[in-house]
C-alpha atoms as a PDB file:
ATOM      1  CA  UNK A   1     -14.332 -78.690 143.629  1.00  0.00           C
ATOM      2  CA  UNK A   2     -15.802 -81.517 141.795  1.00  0.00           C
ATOM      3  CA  UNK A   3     -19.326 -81.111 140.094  1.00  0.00           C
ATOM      4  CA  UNK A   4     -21.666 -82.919 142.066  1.00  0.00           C
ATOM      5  CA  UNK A   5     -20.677 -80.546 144.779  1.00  0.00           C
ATOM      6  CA  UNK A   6     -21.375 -77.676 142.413  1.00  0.00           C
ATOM      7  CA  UNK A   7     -24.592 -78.408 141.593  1.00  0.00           C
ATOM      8  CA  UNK A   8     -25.489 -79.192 145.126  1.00  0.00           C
ATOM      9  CA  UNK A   9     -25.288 -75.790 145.907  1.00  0.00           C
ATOM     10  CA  UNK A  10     -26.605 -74.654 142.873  1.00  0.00           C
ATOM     11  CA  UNK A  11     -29.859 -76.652 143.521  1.00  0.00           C
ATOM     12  CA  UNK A  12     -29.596 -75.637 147.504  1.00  0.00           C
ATOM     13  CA  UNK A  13     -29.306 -71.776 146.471  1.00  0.00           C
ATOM     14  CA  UNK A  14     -32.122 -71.897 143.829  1.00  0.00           C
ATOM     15  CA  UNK A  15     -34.791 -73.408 145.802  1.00  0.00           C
ATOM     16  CA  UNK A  16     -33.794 -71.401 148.759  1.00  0.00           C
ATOM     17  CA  UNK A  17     -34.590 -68.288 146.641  1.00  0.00           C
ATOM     18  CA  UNK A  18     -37.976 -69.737 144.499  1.00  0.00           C
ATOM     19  CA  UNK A  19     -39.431 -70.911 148.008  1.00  0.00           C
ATOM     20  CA  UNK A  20     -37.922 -68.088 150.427  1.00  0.00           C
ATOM     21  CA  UNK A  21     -36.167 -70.337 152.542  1.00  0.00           C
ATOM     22  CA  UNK A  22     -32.855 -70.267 154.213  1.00  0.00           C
ATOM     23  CA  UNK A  23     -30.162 -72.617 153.846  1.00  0.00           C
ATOM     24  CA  UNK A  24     -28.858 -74.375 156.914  1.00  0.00           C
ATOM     25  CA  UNK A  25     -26.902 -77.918 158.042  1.00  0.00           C
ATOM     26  CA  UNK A  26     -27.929 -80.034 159.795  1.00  0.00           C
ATOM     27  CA  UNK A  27     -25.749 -80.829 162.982  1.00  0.00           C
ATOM     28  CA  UNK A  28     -26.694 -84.180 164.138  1.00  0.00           C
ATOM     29  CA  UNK A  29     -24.163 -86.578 164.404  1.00  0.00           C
ATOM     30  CA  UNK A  30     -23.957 -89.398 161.418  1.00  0.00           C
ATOM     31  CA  UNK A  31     -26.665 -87.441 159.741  1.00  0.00           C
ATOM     32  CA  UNK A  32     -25.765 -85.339 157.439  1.00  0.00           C
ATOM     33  CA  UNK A  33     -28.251 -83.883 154.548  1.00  0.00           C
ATOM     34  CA  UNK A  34     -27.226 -82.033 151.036  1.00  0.00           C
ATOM     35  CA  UNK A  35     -29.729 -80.159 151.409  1.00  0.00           C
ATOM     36  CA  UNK A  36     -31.699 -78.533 154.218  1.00  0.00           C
ATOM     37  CA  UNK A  37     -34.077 -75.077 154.498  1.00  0.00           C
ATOM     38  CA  UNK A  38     -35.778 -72.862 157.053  1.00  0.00           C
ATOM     39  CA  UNK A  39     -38.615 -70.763 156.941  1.00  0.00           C
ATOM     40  CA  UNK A  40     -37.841 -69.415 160.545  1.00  0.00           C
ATOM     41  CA  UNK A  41     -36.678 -72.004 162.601  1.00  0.00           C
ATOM     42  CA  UNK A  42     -38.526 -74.586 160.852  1.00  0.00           C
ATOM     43  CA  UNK A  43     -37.343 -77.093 158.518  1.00  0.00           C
ATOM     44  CA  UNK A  44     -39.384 -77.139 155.439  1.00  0.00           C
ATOM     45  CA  UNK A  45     -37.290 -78.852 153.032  1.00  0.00           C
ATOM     46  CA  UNK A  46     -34.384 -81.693 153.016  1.00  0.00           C
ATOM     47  CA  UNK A  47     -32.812 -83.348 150.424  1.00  0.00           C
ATOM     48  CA  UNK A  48     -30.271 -85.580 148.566  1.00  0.00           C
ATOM     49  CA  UNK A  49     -28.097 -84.329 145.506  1.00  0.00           C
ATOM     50  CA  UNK A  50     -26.809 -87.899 143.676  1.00  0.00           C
ATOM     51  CA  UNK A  51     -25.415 -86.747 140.585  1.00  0.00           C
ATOM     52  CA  UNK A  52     -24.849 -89.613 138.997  1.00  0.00           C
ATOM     53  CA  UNK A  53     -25.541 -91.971 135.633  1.00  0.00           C
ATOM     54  CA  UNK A  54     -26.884 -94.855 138.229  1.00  0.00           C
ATOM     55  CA  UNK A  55     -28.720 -94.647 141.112  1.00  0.00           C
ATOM     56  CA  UNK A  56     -29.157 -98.270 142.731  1.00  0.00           C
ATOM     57  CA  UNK A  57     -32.010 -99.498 144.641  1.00  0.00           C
ATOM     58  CA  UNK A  58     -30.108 -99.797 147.723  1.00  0.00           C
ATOM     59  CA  UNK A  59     -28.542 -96.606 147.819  1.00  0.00           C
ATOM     60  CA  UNK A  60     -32.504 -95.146 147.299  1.00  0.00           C
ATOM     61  CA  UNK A  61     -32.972 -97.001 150.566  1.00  0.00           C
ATOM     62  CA  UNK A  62     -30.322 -95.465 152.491  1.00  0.00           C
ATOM     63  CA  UNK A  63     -31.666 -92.062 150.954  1.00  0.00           C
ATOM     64  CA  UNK A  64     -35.661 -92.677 151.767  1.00  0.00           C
ATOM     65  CA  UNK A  65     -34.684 -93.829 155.549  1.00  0.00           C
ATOM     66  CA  UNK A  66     -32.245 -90.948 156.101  1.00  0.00           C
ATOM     67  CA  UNK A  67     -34.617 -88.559 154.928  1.00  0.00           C
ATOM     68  CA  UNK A  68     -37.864 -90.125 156.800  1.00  0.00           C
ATOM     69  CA  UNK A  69     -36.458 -88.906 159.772  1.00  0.00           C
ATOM     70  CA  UNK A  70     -37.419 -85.548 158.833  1.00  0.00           C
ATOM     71  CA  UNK A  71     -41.208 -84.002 158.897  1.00  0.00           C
ATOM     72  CA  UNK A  72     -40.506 -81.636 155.917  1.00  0.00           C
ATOM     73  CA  UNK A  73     -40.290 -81.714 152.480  1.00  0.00           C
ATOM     74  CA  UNK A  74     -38.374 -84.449 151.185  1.00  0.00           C
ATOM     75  CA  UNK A  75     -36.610 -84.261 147.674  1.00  0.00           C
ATOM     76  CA  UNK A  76     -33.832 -86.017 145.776  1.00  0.00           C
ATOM     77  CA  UNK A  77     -32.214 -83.975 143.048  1.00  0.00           C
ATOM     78  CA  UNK A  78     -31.185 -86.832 139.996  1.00  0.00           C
ATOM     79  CA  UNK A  79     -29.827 -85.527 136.168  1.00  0.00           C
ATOM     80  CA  UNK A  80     -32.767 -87.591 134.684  1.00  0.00           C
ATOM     81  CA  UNK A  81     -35.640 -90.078 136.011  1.00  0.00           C
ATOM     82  CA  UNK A  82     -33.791 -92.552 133.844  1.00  0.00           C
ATOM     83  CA  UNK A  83     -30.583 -92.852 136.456  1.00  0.00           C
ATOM     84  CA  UNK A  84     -32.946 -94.548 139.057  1.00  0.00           C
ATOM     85  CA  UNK A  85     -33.295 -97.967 139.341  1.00  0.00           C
ATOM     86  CA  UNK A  86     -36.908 -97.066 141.398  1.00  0.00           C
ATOM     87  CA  UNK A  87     -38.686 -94.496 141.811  1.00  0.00           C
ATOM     88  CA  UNK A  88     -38.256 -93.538 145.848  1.00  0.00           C
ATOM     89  CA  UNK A  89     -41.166 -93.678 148.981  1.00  0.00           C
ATOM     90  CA  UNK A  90     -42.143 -90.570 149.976  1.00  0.00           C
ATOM     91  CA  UNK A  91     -39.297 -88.243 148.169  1.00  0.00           C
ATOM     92  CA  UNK A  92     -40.086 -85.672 145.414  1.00  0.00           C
ATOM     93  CA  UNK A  93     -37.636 -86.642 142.967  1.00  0.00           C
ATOM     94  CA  UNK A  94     -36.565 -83.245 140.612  1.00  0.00           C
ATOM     95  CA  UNK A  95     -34.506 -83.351 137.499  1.00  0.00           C
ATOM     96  CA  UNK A  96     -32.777 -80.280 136.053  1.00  0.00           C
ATOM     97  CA  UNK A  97     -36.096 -79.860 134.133  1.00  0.00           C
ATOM     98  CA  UNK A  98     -38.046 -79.139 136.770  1.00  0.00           C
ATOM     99  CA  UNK A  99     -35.735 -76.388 138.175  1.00  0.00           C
ATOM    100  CA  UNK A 100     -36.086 -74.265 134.865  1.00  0.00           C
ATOM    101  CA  UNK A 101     -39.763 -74.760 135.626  1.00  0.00           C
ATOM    102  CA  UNK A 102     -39.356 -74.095 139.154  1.00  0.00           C
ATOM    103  CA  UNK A 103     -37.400 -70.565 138.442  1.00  0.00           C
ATOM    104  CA  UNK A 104     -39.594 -69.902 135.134  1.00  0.00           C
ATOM    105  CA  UNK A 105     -42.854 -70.032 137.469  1.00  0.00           C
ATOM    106  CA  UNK A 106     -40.984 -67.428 140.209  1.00  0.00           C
ATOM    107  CA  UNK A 107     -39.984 -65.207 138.197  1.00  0.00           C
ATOM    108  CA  UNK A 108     -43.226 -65.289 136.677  1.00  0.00           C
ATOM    109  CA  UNK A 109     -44.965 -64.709 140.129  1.00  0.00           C
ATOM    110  CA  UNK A 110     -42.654 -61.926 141.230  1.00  0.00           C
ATOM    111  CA  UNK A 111     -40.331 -61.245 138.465  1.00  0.00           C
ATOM    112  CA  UNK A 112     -36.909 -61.038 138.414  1.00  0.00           C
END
């Protein structure tokens, strides 16, 4: 398994468990999403893993349109701010940073 595909379900599994969510696919055809959680049957979060040392302005298009069809949470998951050529519309970008910050605050709130 190669690493970007490692740390997409490293970043799936650990927000699923800081925001209580469950992890599910979505089944649409020529949409397909990293990313995607339920609180119930609602969709609350979606998002893009690009694990990469470049992310190009046209492949952050393709990424903001995909996910616009969604009326959630959007995020993009990047190793570093610096790997995008622009910031995205719309999309919470996170960087590995903010996950430590995201798991320090939960375990904070209801401990380990």
């Amino acid at each position: 398994m190669k690493l970007p595909l490692h740390v997409q379900y490293f970043v799936e599994n650990l927000l699923s468990k800081v925001y209580g969510l469950r992890k599910t696919k979505i089944e649409e055809p020529k949409l397909e999403v990293d990313i995607a959680l339920l609180r119930f049957n609602r969709l609350e979060i979606v998002g893009e893993v690009k694990w990469e040392s470049r992310v190009r302005g046209e492949e952050i298009r393709k990424i903001e349109e995909k996910l616009q069809k969604f009326k959630c949470r959007k995020i993009l998951f990047v190793p570093s701010l610096d790997v995008l050529e622009r910031e995205p519309k719309n999309v919470d970008v996170l960087t590995p940073e903010d996950l430590v910050e995201l798991a320090r605050e939960s375990i904070a709130t209801y401990g380990e």
